[in-house]
Protein backbone atom coordinates (compact mmCIF):
# COMPACT_ATOMS: atom_id res chain seq x y z
CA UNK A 1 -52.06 12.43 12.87
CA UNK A 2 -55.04 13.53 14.72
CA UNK A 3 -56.76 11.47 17.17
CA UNK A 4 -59.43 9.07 15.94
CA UNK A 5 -57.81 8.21 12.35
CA UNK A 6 -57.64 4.73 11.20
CA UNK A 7 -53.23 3.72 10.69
CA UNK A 8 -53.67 2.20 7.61
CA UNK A 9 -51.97 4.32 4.38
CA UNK A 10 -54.55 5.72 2.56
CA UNK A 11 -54.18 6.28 -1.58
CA UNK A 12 -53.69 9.73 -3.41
CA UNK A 13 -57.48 10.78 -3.37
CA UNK A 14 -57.60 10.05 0.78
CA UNK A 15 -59.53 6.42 0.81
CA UNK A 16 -58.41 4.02 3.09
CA UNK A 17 -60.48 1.48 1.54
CA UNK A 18 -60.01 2.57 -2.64
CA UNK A 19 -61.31 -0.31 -4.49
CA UNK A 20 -64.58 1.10 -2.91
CA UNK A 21 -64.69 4.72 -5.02
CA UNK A 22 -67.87 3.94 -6.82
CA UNK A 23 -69.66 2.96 -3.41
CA UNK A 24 -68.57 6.65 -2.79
CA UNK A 25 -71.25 7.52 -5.84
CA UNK A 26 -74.22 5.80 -4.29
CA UNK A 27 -73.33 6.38 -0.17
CA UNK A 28 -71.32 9.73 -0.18
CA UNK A 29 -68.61 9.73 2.81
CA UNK A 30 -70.16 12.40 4.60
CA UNK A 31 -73.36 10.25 4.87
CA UNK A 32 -71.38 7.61 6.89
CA UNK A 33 -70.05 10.20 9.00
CA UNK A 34 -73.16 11.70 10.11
CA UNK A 35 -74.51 8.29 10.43
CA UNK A 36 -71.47 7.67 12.83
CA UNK A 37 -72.06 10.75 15.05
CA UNK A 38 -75.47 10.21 15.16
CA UNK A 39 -74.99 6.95 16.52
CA UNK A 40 -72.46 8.13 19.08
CA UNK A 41 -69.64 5.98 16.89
CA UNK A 42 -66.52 8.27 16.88
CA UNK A 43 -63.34 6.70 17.42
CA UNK A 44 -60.67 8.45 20.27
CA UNK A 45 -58.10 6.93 19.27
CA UNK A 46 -55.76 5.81 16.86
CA UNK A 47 -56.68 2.41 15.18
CA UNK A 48 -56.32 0.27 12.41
CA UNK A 49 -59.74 -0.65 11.74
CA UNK A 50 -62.06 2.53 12.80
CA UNK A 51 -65.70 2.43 12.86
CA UNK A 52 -65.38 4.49 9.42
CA UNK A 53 -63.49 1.60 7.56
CA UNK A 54 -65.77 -1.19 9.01
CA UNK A 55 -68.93 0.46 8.56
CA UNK A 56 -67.48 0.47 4.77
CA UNK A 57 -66.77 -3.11 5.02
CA UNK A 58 -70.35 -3.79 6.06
CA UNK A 59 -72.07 -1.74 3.74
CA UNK A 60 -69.35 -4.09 0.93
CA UNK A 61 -70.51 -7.23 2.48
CA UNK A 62 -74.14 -6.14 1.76
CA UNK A 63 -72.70 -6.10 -2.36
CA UNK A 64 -70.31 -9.34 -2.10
CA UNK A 65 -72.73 -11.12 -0.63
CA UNK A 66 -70.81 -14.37 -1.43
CA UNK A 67 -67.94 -13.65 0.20
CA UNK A 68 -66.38 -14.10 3.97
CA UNK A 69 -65.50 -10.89 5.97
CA UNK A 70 -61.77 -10.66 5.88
CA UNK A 71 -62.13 -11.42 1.57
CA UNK A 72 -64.14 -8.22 1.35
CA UNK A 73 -61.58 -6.46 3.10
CA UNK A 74 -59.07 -7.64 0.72
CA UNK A 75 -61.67 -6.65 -2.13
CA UNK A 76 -61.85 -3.47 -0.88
CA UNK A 77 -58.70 -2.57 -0.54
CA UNK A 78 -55.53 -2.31 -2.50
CA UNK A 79 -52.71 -4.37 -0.33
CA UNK A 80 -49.58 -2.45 -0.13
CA UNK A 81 -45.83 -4.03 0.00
CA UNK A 82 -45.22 -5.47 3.23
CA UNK A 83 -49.08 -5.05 4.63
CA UNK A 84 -50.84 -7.69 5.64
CA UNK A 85 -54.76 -7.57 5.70
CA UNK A 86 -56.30 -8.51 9.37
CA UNK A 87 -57.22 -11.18 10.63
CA UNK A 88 -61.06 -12.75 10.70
CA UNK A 89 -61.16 -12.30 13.71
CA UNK A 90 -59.81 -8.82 14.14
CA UNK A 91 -62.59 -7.74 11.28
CA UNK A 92 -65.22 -9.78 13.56
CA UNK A 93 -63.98 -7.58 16.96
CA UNK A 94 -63.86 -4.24 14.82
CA UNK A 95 -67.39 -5.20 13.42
CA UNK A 96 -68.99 -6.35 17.10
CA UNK A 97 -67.25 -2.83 18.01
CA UNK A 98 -69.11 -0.80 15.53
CA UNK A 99 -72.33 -2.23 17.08
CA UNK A 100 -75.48 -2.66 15.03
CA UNK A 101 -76.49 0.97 14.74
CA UNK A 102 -74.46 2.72 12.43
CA UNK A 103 -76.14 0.68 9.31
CA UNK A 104 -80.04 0.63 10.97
CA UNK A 105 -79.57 4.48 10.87
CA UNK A 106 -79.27 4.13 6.67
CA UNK A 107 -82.59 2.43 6.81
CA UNK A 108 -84.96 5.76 6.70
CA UNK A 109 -83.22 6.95 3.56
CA UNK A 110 -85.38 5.52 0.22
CA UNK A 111 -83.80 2.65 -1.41
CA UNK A 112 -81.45 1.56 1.76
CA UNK A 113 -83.69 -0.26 3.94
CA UNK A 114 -82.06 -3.55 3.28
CA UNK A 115 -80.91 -4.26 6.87
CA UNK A 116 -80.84 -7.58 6.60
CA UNK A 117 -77.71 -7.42 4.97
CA UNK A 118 -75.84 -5.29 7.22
CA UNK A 119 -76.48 -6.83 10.40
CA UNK A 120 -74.85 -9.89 8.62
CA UNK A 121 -72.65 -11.93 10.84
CA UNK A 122 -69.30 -12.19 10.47
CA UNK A 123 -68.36 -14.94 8.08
């Protein structure tokens, strides 16, 4: 596994977080990565929850507006046998970790400058 990929199992098509394939449609994944590198965001290591999967999550919180940080995560993603989802305040770290850049660099692009929502706090 090379350095930098998030540990959790990811489904057949390569998605770590799967229930979020029709975000894909709207936000393609290359967009977050060049949003992450352009930020200076690029995990060295090995990690559960990489700034890829959490910049995900925020840009999900932003759509389930209703719902506390560690239930998106479960919304987004299909548990598997024996895995347990993180804890709050494990999602809260990764999210403080990702900083506030990676979503404010989404805002020139038309229709995305709801920043509001993704500088959310952790809930």
């Amino acid at each position: 596994m090379p350095q930098g990929q998030c540990t959790l199992p990811a489904d057949d098509a390569g998605r770590i977080l799967d229930r979020l394939a029709g975000l894909e449609q709207v936000i393609r994944p290359a967009d977050i990565q060049q949003a992450l590198t352009a930020t200076g965001r690029v995990n060295s290591r090995l990690c559960t929850l990489t700034h890829e999967v959490m910049l995900w999550v925020v840009l999900a919180m932003g759509l389930l507006t209703d719902l506390p940080i560690r239930q998106v995560f479960k919304h987004a993603r299909r548990l598997r046998q024996g895995e347990e989802s993180p804890h709050r305040s494990s999602l809260c770290v990764a999210r403080r970790r990702c900083g506030t850049c990676s979503p404010k660099s989404f805002a020139p692009w038309p229709g995305r400058r709801r920043r509001g929502r993704f500088t959310a706090a952790c809930g």
